[in-house]
N, C-alpha and C. Protein backbone atom coordinates (compact mmCIF):
# COMPACT_ATOMS: atom_id res chain seq x y z
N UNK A 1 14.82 -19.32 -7.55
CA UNK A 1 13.62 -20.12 -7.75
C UNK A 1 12.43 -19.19 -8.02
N UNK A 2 11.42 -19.51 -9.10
CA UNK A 2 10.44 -18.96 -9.20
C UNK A 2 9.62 -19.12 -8.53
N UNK A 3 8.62 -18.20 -7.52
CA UNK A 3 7.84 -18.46 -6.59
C UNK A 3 6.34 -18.95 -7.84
N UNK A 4 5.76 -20.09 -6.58
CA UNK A 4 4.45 -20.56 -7.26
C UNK A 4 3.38 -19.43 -7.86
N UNK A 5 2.43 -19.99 -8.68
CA UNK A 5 1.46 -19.12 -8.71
C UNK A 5 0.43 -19.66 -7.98
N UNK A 6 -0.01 -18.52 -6.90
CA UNK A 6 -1.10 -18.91 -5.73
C UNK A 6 -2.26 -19.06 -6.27
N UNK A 7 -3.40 -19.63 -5.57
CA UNK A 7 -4.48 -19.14 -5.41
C UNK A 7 -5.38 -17.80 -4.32
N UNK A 8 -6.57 -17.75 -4.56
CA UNK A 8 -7.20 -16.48 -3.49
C UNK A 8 -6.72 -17.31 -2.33
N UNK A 9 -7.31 -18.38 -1.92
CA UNK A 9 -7.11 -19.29 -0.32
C UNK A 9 -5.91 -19.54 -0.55
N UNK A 10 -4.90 -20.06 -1.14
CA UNK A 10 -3.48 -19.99 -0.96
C UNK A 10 -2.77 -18.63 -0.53
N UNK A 11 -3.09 -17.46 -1.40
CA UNK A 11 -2.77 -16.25 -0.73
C UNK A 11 -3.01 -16.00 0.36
N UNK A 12 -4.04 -16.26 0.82
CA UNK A 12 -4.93 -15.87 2.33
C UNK A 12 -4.24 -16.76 3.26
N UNK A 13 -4.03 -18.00 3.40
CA UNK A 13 -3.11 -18.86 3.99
C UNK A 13 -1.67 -18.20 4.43
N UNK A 14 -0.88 -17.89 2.85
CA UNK A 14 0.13 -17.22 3.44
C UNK A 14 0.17 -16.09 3.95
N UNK A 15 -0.45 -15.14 4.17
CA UNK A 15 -0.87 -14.04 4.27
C UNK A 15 -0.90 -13.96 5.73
N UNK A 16 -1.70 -15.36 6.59
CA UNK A 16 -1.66 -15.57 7.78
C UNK A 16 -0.34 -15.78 8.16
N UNK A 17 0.51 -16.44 7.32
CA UNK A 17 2.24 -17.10 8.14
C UNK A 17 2.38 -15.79 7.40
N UNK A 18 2.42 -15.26 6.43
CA UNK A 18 3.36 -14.00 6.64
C UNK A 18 2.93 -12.62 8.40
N UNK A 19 1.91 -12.62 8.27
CA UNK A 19 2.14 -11.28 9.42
C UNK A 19 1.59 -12.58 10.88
N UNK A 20 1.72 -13.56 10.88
CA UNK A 20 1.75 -13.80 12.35
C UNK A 20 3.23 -15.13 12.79
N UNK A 21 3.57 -15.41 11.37
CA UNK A 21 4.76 -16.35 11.59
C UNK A 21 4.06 -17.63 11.61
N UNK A 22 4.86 -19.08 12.22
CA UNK A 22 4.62 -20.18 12.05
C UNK A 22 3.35 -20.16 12.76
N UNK A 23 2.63 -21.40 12.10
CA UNK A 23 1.08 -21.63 12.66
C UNK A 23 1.00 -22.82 12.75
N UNK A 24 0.27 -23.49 13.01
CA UNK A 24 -0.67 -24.91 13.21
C UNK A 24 -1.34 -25.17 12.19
N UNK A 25 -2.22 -26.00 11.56
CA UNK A 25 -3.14 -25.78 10.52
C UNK A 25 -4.60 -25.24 11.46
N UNK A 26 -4.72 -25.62 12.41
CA UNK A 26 -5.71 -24.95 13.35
C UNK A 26 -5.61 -23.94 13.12
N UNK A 27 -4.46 -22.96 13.86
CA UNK A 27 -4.41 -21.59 14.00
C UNK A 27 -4.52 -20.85 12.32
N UNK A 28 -4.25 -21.19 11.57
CA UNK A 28 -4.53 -20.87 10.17
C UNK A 28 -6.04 -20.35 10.08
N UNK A 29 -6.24 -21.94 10.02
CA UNK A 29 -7.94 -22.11 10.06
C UNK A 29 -8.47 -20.85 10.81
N UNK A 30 -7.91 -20.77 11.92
CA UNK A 30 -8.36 -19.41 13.24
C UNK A 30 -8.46 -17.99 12.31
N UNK A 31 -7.31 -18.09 11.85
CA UNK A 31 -7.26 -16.43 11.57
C UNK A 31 -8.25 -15.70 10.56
N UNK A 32 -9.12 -16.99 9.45
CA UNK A 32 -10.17 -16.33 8.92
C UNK A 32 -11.03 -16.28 9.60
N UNK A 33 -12.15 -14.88 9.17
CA UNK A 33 -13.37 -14.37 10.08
C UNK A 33 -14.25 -15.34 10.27
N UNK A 34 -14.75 -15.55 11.30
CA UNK A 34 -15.65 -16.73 11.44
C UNK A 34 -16.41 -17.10 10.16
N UNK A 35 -17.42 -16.34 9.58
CA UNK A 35 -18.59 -16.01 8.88
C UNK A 35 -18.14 -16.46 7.80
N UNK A 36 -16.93 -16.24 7.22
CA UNK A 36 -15.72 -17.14 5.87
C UNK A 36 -14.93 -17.66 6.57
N UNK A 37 -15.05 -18.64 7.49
CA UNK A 37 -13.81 -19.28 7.74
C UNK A 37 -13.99 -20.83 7.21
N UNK A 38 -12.87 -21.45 6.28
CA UNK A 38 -13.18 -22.86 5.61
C UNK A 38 -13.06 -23.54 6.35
N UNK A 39 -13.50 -24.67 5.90
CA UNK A 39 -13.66 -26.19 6.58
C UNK A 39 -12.35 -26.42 7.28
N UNK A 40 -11.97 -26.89 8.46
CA UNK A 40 -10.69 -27.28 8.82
C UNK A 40 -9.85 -28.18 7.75
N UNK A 41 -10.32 -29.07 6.57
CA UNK A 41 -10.15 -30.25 5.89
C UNK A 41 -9.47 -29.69 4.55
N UNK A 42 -10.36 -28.55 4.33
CA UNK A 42 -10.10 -27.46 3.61
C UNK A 42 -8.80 -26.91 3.54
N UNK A 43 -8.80 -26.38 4.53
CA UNK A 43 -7.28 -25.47 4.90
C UNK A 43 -5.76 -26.26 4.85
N UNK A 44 -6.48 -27.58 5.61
CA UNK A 44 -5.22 -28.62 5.39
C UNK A 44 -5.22 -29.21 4.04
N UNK A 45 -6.00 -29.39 3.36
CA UNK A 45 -5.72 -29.55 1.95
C UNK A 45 -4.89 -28.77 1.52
N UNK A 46 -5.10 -27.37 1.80
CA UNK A 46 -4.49 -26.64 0.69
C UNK A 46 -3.21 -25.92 1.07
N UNK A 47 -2.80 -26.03 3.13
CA UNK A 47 -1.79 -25.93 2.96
C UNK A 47 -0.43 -27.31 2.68
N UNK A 48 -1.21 -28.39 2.70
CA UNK A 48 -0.56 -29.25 2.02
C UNK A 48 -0.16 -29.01 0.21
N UNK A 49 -0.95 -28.95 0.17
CA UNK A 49 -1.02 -28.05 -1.61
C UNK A 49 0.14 -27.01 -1.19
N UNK A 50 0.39 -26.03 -0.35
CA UNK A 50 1.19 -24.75 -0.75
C UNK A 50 2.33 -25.70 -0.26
N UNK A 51 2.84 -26.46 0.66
CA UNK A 51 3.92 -27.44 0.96
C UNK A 51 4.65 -28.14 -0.39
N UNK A 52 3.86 -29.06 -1.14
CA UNK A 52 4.04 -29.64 -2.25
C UNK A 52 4.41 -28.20 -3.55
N UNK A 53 3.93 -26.90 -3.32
CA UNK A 53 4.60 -25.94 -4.42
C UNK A 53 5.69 -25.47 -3.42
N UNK A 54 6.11 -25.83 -2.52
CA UNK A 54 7.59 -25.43 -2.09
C UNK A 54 7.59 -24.00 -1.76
N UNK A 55 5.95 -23.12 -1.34
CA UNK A 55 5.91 -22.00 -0.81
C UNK A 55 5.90 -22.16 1.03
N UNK A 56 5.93 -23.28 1.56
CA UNK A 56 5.76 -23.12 2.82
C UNK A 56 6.48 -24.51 3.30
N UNK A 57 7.10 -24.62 4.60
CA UNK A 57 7.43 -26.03 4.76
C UNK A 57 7.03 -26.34 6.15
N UNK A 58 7.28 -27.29 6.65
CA UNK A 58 6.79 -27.73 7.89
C UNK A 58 7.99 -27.75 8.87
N UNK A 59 8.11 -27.05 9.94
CA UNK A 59 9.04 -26.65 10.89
C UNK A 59 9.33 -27.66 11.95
N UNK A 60 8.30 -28.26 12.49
CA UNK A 60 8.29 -29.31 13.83
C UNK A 60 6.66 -29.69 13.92
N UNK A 61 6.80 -30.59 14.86
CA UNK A 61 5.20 -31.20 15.40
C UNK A 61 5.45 -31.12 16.64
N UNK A 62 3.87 -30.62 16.93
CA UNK A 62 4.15 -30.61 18.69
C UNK A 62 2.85 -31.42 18.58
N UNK A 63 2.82 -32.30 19.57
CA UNK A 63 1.67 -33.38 19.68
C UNK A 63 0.90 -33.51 18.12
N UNK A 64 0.11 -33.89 17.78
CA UNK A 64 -0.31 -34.10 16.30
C UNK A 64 -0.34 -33.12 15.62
N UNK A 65 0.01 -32.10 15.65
CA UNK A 65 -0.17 -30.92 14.92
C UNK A 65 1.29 -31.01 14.45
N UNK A 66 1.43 -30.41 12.74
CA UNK A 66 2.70 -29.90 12.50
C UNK A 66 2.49 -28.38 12.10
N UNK A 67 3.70 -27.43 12.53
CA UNK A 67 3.90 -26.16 12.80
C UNK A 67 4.57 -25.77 10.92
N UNK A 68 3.90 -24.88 10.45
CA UNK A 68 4.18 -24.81 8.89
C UNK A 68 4.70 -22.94 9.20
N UNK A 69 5.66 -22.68 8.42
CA UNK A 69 6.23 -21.46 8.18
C UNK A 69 6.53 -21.33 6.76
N UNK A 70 6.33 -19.89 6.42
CA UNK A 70 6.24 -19.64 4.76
C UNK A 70 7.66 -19.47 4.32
N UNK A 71 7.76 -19.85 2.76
CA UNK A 71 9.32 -20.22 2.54
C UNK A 71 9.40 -19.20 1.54
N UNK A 72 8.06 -19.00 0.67
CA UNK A 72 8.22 -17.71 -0.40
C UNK A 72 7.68 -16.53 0.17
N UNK A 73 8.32 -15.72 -0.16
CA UNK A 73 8.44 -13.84 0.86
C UNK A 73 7.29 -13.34 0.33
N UNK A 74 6.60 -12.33 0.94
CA UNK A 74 5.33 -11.92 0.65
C UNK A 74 5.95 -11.10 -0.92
N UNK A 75 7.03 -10.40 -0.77
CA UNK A 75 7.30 -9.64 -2.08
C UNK A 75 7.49 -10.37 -3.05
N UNK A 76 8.21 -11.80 -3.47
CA UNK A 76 8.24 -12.99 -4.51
C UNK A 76 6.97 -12.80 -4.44
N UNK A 77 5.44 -13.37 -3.96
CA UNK A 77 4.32 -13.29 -4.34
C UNK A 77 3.98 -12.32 -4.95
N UNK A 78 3.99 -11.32 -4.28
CA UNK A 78 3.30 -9.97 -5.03
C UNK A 78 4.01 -10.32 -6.48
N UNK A 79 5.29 -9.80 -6.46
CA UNK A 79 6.09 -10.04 -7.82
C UNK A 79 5.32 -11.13 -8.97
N UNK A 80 5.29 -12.01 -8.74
CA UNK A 80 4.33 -13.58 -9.47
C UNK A 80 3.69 -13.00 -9.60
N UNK A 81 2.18 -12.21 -8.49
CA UNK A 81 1.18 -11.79 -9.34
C UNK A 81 0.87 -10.34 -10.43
N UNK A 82 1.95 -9.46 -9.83
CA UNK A 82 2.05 -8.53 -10.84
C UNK A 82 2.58 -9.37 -12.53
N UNK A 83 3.25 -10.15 -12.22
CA UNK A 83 3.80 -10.63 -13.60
C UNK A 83 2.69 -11.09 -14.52
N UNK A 84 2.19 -11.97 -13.53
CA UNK A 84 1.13 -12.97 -14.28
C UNK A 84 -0.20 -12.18 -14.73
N UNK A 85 -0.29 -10.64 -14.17
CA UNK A 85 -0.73 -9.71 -14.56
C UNK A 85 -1.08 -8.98 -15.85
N UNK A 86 0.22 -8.42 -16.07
CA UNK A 86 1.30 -7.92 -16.59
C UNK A 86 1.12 -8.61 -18.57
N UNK A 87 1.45 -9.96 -17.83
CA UNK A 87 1.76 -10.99 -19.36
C UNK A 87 0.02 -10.84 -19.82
N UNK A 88 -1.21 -10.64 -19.71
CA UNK A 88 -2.05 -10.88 -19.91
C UNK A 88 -2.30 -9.85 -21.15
N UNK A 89 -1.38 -8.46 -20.43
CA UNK A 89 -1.10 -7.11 -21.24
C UNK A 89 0.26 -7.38 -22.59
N UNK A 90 0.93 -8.54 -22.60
CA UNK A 90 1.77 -8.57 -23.43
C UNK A 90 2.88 -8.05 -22.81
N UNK A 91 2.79 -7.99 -21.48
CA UNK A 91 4.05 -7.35 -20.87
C UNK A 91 3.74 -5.78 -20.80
N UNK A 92 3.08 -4.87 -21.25
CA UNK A 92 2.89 -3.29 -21.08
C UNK A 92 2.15 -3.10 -19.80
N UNK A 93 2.69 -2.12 -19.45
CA UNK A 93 2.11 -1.77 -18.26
C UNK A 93 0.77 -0.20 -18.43
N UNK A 94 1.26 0.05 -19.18
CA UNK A 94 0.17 1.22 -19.80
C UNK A 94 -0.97 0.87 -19.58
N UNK A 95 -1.53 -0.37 -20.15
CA UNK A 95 -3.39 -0.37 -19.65
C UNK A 95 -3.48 -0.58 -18.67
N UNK A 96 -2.50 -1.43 -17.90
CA UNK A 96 -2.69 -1.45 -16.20
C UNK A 96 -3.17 0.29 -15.67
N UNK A 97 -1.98 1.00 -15.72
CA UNK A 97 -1.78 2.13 -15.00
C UNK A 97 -3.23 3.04 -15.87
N UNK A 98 -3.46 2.81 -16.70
CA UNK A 98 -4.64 3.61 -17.20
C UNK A 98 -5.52 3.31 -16.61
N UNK A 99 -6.17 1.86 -16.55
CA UNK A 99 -7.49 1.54 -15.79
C UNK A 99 -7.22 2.18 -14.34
N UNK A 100 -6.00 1.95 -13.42
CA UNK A 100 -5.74 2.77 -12.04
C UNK A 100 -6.05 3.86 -12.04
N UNK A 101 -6.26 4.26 -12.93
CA UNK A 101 -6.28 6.27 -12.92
C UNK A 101 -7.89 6.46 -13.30
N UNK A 102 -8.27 5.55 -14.18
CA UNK A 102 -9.65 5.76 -14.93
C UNK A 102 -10.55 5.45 -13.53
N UNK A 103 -9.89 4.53 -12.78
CA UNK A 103 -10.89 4.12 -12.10
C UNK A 103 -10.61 5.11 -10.73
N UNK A 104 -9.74 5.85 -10.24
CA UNK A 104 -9.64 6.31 -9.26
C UNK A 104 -9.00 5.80 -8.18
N UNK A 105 -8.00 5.12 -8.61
CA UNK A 105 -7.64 3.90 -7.68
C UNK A 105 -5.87 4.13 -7.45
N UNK A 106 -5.53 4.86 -8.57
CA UNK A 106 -3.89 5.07 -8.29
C UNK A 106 -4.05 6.64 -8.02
N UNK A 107 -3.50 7.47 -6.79
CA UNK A 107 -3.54 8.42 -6.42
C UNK A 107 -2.24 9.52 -6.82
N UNK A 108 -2.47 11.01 -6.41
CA UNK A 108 -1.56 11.51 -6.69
C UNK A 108 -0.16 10.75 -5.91
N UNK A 109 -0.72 10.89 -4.71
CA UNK A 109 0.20 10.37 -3.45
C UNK A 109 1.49 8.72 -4.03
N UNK A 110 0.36 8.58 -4.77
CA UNK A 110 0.44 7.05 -5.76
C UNK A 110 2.02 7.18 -6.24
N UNK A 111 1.46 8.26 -7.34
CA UNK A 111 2.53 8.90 -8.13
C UNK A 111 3.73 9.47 -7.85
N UNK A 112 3.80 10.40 -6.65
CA UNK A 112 4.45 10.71 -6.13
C UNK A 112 5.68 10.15 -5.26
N UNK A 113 4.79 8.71 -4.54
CA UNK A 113 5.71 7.65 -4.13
C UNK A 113 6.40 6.67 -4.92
N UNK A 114 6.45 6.70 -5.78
CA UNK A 114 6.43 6.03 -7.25
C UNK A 114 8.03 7.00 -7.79
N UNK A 115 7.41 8.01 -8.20
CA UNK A 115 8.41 9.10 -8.71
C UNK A 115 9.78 8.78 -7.86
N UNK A 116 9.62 9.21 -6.18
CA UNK A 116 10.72 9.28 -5.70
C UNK A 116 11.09 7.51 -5.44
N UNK A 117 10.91 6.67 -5.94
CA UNK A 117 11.27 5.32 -6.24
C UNK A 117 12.03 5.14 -7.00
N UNK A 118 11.89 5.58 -8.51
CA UNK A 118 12.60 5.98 -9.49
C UNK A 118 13.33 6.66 -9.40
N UNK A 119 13.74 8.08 -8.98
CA UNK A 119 14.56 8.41 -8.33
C UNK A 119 15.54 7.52 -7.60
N UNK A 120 15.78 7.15 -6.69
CA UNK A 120 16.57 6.20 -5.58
C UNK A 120 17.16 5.03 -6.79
N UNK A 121 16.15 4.17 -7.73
CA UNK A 121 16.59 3.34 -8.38
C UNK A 121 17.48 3.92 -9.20
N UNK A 122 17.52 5.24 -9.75
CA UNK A 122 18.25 5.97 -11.08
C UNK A 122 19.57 6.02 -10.09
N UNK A 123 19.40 7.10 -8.92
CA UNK A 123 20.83 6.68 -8.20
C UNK A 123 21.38 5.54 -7.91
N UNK A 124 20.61 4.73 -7.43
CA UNK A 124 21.39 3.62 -7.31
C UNK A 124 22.31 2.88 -8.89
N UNK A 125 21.76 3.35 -9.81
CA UNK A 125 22.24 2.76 -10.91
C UNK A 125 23.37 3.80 -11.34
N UNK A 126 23.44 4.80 -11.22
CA UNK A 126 24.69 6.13 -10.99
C UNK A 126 26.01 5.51 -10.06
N UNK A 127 25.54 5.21 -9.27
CA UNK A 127 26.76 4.67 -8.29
C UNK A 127 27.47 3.25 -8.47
N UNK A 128 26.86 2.70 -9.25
CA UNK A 128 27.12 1.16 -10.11
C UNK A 128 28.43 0.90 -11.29
C-alpha cells in the first residue's frame, strides 16, 4: 500500500504516535508546545482525517475517548515525502543534493554516512 501524502499537522500528529505510541486525541493535542498547540476540535478533525487515509486506526475506547495508533511507519512517510519531492525534480536527485551542499546543510559526515550505505547496499546485492 502506498502511504498517504501528509500534511505539516498530519505529520506532527503522527510524529506524536510515532515516538510516544497510542494516544487519546487529548494526549495528542498535549504533546504540542503550549504557545502552538491547536484547538482540541482541530486535532480531532484531522486525526479523523489521518484515520479516513488509513495512516492511523483506532485501537479501543476507554470511557469517551478512543485510543488511535499509527498504521503507516515513520520510514513509508519519510519515503512519500522524499518522492513527492523528488517528482517536482523530474525524478533527479542532483538539484536536491546541490541546493544541500550550496546551502550548507548536507555535511561531510553527511557523505560519509551515505557512502558506507552504498557500500552495505552494493554487498548486499553481491550476495543475491
Amino acid at each position: 500500500m502506498t502511504p498517504p501524502k501528509l500534511t505539516r499537522l498530519e505529520l506532527q500528529i503522527m510524529e506524536a504516535l510515532w515516538s510516544q505510541g497510542a494516544l487519546s486525541i487529548r494526549e495528542i493535542q498535549e504533546v504540542f508546545p503550549e504557545k502552538d498547540r491547536p484547538a482540541y476540535s482541530t486535532v480531532q478533525t484531522t486525526v479523523y482525517r489521518l484515520e479516513g487515509k488509513k495512516a492511523l486506526k483506532r485501537l479501543r475506547k476507554i470511557g469517551n475517548a478512543h485510543i488511535f495508533e499509527a498504521v503507516v511507519s515513520r520510514d513509508a512517510a519519510r519515503g512519500k515525502l522524499i518522492d513527492d519531492l523528488l517528482s517536482l525534480f523530474g525524478g533527479r536527485t542532483q538539484p536536491v543534493m546541490a541546493n544541500l551542499v550550496e546551502s550548507g546543510k548536507l555535511t561531510l559526515d553527511d557523505v560519509q554516512e551515505t557512502e558506507e550505505l552504498l557500500r552495505r547496499l552494493a554487498r548486499k546485492d553481491k550476495l543475491r
